[in-house]
Protein backbone atom coordinates (compact mmCIF):
# COMPACT_ATOMS: atom_id res chain seq x y z
CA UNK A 1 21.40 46.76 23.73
CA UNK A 2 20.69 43.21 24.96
CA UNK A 3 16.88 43.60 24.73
CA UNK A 4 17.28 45.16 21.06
CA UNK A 5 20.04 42.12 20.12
CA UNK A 6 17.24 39.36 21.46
CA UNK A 7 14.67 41.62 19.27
CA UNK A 8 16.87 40.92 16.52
CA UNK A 9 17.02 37.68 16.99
CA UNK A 10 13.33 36.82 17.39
CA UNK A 11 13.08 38.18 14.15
CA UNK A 12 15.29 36.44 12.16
CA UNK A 13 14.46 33.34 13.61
CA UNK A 14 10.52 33.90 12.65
CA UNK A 15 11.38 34.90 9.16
CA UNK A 16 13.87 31.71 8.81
CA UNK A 17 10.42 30.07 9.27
CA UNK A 18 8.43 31.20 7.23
CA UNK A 19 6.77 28.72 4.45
CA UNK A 20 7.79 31.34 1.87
CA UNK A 21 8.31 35.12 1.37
CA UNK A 22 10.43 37.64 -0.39
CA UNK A 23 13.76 38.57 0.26
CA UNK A 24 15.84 41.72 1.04
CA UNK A 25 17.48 41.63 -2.35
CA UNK A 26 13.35 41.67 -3.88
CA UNK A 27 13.64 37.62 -5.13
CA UNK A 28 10.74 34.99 -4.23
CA UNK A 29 11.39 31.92 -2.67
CA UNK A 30 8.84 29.42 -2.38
CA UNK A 31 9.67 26.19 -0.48
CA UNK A 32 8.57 23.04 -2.72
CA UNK A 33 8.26 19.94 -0.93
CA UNK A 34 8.59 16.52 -2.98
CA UNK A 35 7.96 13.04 -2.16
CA UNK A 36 9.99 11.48 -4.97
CA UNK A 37 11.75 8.80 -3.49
CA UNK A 38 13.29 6.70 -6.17
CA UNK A 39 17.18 7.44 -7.55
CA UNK A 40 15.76 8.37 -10.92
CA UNK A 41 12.28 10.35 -9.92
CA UNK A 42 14.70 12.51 -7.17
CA UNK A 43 17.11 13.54 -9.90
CA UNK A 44 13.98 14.37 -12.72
CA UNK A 45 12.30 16.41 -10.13
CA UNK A 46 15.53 18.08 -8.91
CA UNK A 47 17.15 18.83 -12.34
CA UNK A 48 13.92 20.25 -13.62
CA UNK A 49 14.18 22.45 -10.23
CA UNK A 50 17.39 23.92 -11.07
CA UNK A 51 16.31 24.25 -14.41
CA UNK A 52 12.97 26.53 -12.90
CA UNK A 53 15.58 28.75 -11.13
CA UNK A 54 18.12 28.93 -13.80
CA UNK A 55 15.74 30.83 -16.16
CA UNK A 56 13.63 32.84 -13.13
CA UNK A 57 16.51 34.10 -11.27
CA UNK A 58 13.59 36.38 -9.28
CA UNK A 59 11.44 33.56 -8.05
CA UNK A 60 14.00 30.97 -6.52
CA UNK A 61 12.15 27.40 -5.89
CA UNK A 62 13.49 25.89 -2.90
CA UNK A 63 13.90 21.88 -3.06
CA UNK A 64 12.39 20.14 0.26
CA UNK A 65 12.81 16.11 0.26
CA UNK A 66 9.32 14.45 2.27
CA UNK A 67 8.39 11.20 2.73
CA UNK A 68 5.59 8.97 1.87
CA UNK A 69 5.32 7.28 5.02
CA UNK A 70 4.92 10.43 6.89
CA UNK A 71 3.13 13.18 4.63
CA UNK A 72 -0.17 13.23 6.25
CA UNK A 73 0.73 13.80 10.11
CA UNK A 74 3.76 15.92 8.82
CA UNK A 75 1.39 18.56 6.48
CA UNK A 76 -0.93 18.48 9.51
CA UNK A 77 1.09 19.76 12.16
CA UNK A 78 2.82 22.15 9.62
CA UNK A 79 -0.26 23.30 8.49
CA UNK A 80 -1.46 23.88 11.86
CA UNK A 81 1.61 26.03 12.99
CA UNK A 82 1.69 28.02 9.66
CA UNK A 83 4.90 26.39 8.39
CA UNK A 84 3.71 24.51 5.40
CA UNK A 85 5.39 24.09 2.24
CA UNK A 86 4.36 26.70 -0.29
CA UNK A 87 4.06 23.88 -3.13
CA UNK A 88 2.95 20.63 -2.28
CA UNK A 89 3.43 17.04 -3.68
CA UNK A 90 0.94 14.57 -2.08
CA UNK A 91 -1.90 12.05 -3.26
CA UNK A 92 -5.16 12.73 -4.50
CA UNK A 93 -7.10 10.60 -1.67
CA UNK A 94 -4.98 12.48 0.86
CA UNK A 95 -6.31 16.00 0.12
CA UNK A 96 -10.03 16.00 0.95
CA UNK A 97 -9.42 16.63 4.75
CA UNK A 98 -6.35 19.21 3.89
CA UNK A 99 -8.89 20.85 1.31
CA UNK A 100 -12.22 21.22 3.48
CA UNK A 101 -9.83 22.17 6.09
CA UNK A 102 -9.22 25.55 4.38
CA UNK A 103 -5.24 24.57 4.31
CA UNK A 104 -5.07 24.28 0.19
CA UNK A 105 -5.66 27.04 -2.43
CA UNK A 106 -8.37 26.79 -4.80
CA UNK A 107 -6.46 26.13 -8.24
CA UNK A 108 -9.51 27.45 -10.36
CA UNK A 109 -8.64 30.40 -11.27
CA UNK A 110 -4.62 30.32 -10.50
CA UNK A 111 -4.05 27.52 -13.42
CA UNK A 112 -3.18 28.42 -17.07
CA UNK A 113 -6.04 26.81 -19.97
CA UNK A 114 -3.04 24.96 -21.48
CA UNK A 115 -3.00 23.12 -18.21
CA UNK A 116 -6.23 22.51 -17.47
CA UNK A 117 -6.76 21.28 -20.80
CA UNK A 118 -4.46 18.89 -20.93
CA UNK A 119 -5.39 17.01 -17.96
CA UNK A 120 -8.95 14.92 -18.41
CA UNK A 121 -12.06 15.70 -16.78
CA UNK A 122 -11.88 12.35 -15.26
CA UNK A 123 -8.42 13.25 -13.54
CA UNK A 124 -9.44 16.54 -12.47
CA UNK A 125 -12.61 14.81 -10.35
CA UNK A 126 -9.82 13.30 -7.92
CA UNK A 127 -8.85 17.22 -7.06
CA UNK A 128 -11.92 18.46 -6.84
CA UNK A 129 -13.52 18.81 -3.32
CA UNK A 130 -16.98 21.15 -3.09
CA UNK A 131 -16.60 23.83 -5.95
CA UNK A 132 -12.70 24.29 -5.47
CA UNK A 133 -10.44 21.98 -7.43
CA UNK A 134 -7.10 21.96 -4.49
CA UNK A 135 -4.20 19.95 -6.40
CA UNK A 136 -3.15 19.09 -10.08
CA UNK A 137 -2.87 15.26 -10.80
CA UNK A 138 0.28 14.75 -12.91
CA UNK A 139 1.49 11.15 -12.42
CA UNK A 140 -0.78 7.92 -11.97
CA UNK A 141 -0.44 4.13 -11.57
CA UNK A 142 -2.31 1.34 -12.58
CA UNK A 143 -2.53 -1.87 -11.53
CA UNK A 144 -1.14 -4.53 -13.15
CA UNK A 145 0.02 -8.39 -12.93
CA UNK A 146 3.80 -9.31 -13.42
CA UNK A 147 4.08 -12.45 -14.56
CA UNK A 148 6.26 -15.17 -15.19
CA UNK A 149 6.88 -15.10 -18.47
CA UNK A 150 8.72 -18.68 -19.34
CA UNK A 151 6.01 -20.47 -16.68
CA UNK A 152 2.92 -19.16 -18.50
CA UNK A 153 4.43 -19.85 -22.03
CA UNK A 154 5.19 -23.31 -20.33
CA UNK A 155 1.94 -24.28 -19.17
CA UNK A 156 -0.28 -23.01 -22.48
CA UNK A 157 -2.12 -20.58 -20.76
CA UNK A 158 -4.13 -18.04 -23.00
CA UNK A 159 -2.13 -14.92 -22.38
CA UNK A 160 -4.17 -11.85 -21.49
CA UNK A 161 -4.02 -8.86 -23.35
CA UNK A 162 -5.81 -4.94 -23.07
CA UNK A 163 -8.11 -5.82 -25.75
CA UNK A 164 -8.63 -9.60 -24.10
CA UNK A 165 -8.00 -9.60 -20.54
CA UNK A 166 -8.67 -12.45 -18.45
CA UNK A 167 -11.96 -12.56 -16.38
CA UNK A 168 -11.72 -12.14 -12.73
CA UNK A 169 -13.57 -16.26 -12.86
CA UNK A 170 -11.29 -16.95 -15.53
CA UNK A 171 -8.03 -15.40 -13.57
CA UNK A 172 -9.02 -17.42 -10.83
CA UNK A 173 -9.36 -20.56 -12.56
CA UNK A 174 -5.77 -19.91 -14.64
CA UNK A 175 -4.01 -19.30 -10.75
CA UNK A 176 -5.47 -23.11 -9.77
CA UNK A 177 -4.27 -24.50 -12.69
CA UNK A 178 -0.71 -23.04 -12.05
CA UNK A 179 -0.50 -24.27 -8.73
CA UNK A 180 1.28 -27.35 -7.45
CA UNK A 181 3.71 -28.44 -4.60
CA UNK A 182 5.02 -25.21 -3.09
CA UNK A 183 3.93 -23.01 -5.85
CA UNK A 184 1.51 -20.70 -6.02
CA UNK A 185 -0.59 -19.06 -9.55
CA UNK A 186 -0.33 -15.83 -7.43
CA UNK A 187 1.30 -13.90 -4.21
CA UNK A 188 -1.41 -11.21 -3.63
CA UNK A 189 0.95 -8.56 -0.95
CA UNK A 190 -1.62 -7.31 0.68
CA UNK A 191 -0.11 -5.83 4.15
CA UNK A 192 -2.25 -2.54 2.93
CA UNK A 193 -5.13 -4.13 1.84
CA UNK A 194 -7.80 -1.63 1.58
CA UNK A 195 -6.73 0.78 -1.90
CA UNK A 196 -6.22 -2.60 -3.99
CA UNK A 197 -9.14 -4.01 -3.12
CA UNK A 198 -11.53 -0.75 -4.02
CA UNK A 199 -9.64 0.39 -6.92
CA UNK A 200 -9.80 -3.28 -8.76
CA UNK A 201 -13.18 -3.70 -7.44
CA UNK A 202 -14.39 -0.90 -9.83
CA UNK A 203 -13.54 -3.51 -12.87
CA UNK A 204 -16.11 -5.79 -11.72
CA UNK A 205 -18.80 -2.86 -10.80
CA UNK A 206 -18.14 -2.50 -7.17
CA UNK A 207 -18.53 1.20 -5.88
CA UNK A 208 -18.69 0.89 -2.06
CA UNK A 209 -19.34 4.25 -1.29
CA UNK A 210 -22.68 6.01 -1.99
CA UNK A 211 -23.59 9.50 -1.76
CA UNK A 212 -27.12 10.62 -1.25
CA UNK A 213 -29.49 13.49 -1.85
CA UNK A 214 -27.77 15.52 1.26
CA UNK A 215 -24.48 14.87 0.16
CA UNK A 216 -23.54 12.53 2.85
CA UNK A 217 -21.79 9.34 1.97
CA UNK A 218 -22.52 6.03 3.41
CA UNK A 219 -20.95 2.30 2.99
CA UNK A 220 -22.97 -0.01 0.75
CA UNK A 221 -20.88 -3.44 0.13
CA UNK A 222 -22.57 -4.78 -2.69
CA UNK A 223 -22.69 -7.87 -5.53
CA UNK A 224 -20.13 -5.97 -7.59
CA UNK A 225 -17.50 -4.70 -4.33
CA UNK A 226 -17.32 -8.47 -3.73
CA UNK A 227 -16.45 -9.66 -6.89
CA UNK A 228 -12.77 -9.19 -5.98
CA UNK A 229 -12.41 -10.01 -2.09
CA UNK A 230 -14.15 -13.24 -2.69
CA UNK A 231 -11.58 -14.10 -5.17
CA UNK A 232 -8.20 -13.73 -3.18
CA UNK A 233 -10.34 -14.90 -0.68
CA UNK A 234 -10.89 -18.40 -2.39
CA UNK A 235 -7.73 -18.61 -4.21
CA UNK A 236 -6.01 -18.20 -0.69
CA UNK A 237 -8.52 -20.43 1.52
CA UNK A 238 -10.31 -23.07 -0.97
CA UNK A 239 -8.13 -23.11 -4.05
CA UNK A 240 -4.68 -22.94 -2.00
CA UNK A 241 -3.55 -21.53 -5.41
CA UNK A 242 -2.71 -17.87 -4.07
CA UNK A 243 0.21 -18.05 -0.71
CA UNK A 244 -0.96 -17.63 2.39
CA UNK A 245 1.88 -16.24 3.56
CA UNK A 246 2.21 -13.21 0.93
CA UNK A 247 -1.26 -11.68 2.38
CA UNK A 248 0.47 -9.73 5.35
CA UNK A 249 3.48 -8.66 2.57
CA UNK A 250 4.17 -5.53 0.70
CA UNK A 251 4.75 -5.51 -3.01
CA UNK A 252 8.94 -5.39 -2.38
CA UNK A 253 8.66 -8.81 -0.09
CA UNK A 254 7.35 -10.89 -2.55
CA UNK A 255 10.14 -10.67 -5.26
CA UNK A 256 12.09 -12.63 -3.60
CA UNK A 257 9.64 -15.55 -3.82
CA UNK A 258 8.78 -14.36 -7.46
CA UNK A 259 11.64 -14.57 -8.76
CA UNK A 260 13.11 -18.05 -7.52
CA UNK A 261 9.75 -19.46 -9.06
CA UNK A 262 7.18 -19.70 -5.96
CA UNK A 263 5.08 -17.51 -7.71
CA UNK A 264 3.84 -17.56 -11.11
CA UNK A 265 2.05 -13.68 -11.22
CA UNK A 266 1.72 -10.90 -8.53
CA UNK A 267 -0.29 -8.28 -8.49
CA UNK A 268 1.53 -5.10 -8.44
CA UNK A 269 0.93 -1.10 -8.83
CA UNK A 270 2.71 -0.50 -12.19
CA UNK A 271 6.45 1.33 -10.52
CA UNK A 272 7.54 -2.40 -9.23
CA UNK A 273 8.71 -2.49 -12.69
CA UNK A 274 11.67 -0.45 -11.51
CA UNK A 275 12.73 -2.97 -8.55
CA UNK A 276 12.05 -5.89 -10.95
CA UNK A 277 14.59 -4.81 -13.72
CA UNK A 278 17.09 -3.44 -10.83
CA UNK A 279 16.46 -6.94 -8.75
CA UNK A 280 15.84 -9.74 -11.32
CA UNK A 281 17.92 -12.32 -11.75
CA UNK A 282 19.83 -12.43 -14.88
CA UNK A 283 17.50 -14.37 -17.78
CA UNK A 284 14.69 -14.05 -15.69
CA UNK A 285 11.62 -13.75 -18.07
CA UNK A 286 8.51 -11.25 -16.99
CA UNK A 287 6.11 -9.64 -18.33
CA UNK A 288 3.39 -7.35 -17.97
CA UNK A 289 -0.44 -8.18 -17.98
CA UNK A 290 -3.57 -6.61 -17.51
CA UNK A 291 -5.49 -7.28 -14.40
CA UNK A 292 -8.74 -8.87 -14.63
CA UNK A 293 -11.86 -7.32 -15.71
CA UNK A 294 -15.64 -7.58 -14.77
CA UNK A 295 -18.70 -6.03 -15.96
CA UNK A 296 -16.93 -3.02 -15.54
CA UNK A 297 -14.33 -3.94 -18.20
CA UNK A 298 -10.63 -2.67 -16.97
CA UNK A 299 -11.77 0.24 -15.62
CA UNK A 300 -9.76 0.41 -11.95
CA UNK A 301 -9.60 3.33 -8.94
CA UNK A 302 -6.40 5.36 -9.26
CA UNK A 303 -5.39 7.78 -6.43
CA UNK A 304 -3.04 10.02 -8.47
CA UNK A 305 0.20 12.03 -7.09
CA UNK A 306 -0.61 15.94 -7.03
CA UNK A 307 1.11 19.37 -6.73
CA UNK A 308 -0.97 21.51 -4.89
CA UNK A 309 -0.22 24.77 -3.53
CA UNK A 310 -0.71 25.82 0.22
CA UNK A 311 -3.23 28.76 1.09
CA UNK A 312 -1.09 30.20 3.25
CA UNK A 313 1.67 30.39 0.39
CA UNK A 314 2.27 34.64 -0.11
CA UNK A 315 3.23 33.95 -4.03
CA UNK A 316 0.06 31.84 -5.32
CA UNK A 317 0.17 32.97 -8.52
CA UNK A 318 4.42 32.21 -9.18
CA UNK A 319 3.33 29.53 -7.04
CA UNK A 320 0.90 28.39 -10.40
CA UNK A 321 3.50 29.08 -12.89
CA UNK A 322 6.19 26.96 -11.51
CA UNK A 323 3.70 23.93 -11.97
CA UNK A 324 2.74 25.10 -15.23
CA UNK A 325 6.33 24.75 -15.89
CA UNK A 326 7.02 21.90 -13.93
CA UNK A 327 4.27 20.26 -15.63
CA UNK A 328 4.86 20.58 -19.38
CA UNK A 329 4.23 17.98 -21.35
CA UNK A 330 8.19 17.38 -22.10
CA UNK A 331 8.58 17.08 -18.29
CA UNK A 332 5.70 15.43 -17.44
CA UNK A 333 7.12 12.43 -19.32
CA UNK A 334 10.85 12.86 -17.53
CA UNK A 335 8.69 12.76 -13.80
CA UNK A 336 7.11 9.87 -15.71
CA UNK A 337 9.85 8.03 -16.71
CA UNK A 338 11.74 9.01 -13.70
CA UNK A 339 8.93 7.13 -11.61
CA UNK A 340 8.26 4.67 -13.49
CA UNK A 341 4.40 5.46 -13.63
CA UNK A 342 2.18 7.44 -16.13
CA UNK A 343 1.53 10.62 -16.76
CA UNK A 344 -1.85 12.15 -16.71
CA UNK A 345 -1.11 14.74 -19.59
CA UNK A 346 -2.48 13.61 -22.76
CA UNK A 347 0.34 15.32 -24.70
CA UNK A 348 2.54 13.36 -22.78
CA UNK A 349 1.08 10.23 -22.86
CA UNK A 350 1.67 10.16 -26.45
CA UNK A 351 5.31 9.95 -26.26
CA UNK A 352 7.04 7.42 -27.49
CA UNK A 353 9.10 6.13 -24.63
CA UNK A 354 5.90 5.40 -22.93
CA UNK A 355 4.93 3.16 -25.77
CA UNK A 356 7.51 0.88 -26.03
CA UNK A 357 7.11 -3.31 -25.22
CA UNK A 358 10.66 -3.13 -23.41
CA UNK A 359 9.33 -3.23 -19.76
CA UNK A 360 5.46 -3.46 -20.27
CA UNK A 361 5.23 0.40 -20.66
CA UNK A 362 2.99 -0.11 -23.96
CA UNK A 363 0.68 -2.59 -21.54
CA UNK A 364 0.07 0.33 -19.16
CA UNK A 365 0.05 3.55 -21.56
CA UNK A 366 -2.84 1.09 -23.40
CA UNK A 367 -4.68 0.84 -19.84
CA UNK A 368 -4.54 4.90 -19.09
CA UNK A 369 -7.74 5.56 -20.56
CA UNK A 370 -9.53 2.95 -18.24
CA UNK A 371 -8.57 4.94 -14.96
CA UNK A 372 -11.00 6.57 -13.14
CA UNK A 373 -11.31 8.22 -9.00
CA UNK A 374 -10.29 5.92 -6.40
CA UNK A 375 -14.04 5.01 -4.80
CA UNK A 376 -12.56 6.76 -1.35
CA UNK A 377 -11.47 9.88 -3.24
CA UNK A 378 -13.68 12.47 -2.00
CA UNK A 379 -14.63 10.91 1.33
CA UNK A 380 -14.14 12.90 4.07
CA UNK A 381 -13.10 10.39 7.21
CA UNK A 382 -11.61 7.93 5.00
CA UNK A 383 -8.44 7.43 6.73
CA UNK A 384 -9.92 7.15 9.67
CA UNK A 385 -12.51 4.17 8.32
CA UNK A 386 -9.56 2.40 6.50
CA UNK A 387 -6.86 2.32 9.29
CA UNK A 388 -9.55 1.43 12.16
CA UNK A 389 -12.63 -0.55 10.52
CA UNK A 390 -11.71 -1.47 6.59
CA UNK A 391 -7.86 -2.75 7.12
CA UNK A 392 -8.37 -5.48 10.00
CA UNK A 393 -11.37 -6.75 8.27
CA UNK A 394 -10.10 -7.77 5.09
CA UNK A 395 -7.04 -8.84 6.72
CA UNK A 396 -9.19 -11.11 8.55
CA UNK A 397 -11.67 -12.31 5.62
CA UNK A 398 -8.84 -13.02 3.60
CA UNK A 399 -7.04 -15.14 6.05
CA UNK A 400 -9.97 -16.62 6.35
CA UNK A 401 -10.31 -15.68 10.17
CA UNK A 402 -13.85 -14.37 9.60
CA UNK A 403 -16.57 -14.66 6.44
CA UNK A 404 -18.34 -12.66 3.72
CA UNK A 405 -21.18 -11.33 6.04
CA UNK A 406 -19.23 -10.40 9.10
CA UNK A 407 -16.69 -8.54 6.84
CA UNK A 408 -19.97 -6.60 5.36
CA UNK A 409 -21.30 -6.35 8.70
CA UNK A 410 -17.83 -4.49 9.80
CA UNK A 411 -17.43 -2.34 6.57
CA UNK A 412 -20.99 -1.10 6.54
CA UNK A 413 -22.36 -0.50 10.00
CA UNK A 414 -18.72 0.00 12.17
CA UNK A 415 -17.68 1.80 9.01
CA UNK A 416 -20.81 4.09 8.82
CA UNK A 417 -20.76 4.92 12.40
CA UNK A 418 -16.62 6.64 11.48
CA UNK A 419 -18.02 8.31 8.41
CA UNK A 420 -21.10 9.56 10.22
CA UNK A 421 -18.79 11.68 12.86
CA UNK A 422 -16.94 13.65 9.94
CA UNK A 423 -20.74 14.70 8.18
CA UNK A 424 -22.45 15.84 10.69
């Protein structure tokens, strides 16, 4: 009796574990993991949730809060031990490893044409990995400058708009002007230094990574990928008109400074715009601008959030129609909203709440079209190359602790030896 009681037991406890499965009464559950965060993106992805299970009472979605911070190592070891999450909410640039790995189902055939027709080509490339597209893009975020809006009106700038943004010589020239006694033209936060500087190098024509003939990809830092580390570089080091002390920040610590008039912009992904209206002082004046542009216009890297759905999930195909519900256009623009970011969709792009001047959403909706693959996207190794070559050397060249040719030196051949492991 004790042997068949432990039996028991074992059993249960394995089928508590599973990622996903069926249930004596014949209903679906399939465990969806989210990495919303913010107040207002947690309660858009869990009412729309409820709403999923309130009309398919035979295919029960099962709400699992993740974090950011932790996704990576945390899908690896589930993956490993077979305990993933059926549906998965991650970042594009975080998939390639997941998706060569054999751990993500190939979405090709699973998604509905309303879906994939929504979504641009262009958005679709930051899924795709081989011949196997492994995660739908739903929600992206530019990169923008928030700016003091009473110091620029003070000081006669020319304000930058999409059609007219400033130059990235022209940026730097406005930031020098701005600058006096304890004040800055700019805080760049740049404690993770490595996505900003790719994605905005991609205005001024800067690549970075190159992939041959054979398919293998190789470092290459070029005229065009130093366009933008030379500037913060200068304005930090020769100008003295961006704060030294911002370069080891994230976004969040410079606000602070921002707002009690140290700093006159700071470059920001486009969701600060949440903190800003929750922190701001009362009367504080900001705006949204553009960032700079190069030959490359405004085009910028994006590394969009995804849904993708594990291989190992039982239900693929209810799986698939949970994001084709998830991701209507009508709720693409609440996950939108709730997050403060964009949506990929081009139905829901054309709403009007993302339109609107109130809060700069009408300066990033105008910028959507101009986002293209983060540089790193497909890159097999790139974590690896960022944390242990690609971070410390820009934190270094823009403290000014090294210069331009060791920081190529570092980012080409110590970064080429990483990448070379992960192709062979």
């Amino acid at each position: 009796m004790r042997t068949r009681l432990l039996a028991l037991a074992l059993l249960l406890l394995v089928a508590g574990c599973s990622s996903g499965g069926t249930r004596d009464d014949g209903r679906i559950t399939l465990r969806f993991q989210s990495l919303a965060w913010q107040e207002e993106s947690v309660e858009a992805n869990q009412r729309l949730v409820k709403e999923w299970n309130a009309a398919h009472p035979d295919v029960r979605v099962e709400y699992v809060q993740g974090s950011w911070g932790s996704v990576h190592d945390q899908l690896l070891t589930a993956f490993e031990g077979g305990e993933a999450p059926d549906i998965i909410h991650d970042a594009s640039d975080d998939l390639a490893d997941f998706a060569y790995g054999g751990y993500l189902a190939d979405l090709g055939g699973l998604l509905p044409a309303r879906l994939k027709s929504d979504i641009p080509r262009r958005s679709w490339e930051t899924t795709t990995f081989g011949d196997g597209v492994y995660g739908v893009p739903f929600l992206q975020e530019p990169r923008v400058l928030i700016a003091n809006a009473t110091w620029l009106r003070k000081s006669g700038v020319r304000i930058p708009t999409p059609e007219k943004p400033w130059s990235w010589s022209e940026f730097r020239r406005i930031t020098e002007g701005l600058s006096g006694p304890g004040k800055y033209g700019v805080a760049w936060p740049l404690k993770e230094p490595v996505s900003a500087t790719l994605n905005l190098s991609l205005s001024a024509g800067g690549q970075l990574f190159h992939r041959g003939p054979d398919g293998k990809v190789t470092v290459r830092f070029q005229k065009g990928d130093q366009v933008v580390p030379r500037t913060v570089h200068d304005q930090a080091n020769t100008d003295r008109s961006a704060s030294p002390t911002t370069l080891g920040s994230g976004g969040s610590d410079t606000l602070p400074g921002f707002f009690a008039g140290r700093y006159a912009m700071v470059p920001l992904g486009f969701s600060y715009r949440q903190q800003i209206v929750q922190q701001a002082p009362k009367g504080f004046d900001w705006q949204v601008l553009p960032a700079p542009a190069g030959v490359g216009g405004l085009t910028q890297g994006v590394s969009p959030q995804t849904l993708s759905i594990a291989e190992d999930c039982p239900h693929k195909k209810e799986a698939a129609e949970f994001l084709d519900f998830f991701l209507r256009p009508p709720n693409m623009v609440r996950l939108a909203l709730g997050d403060w970011m964009l949506p990929t969709g081009t139905e829901a792009l054309k709403d009007p709440a993302l339109h609107r001047t109130k809060d700069g959403w009408a300066t990033g909706t105008a910028l959507a079209g101009h986002l293209r693959p983060a540089p790193a996207q497909s890159v097999r190794g790139y974590p690896e190359w960022k944390d242990k070559v690609a971070t410390p050397a820009l934190q270094e060249y823009y403290s000014g602790a090294i210069g331009i040719a060791e920081l190529r030196r570092r980012l080409e051949e110590d970064g080429n030896l990483v990448l070379a492991r992960y192709q062979r």
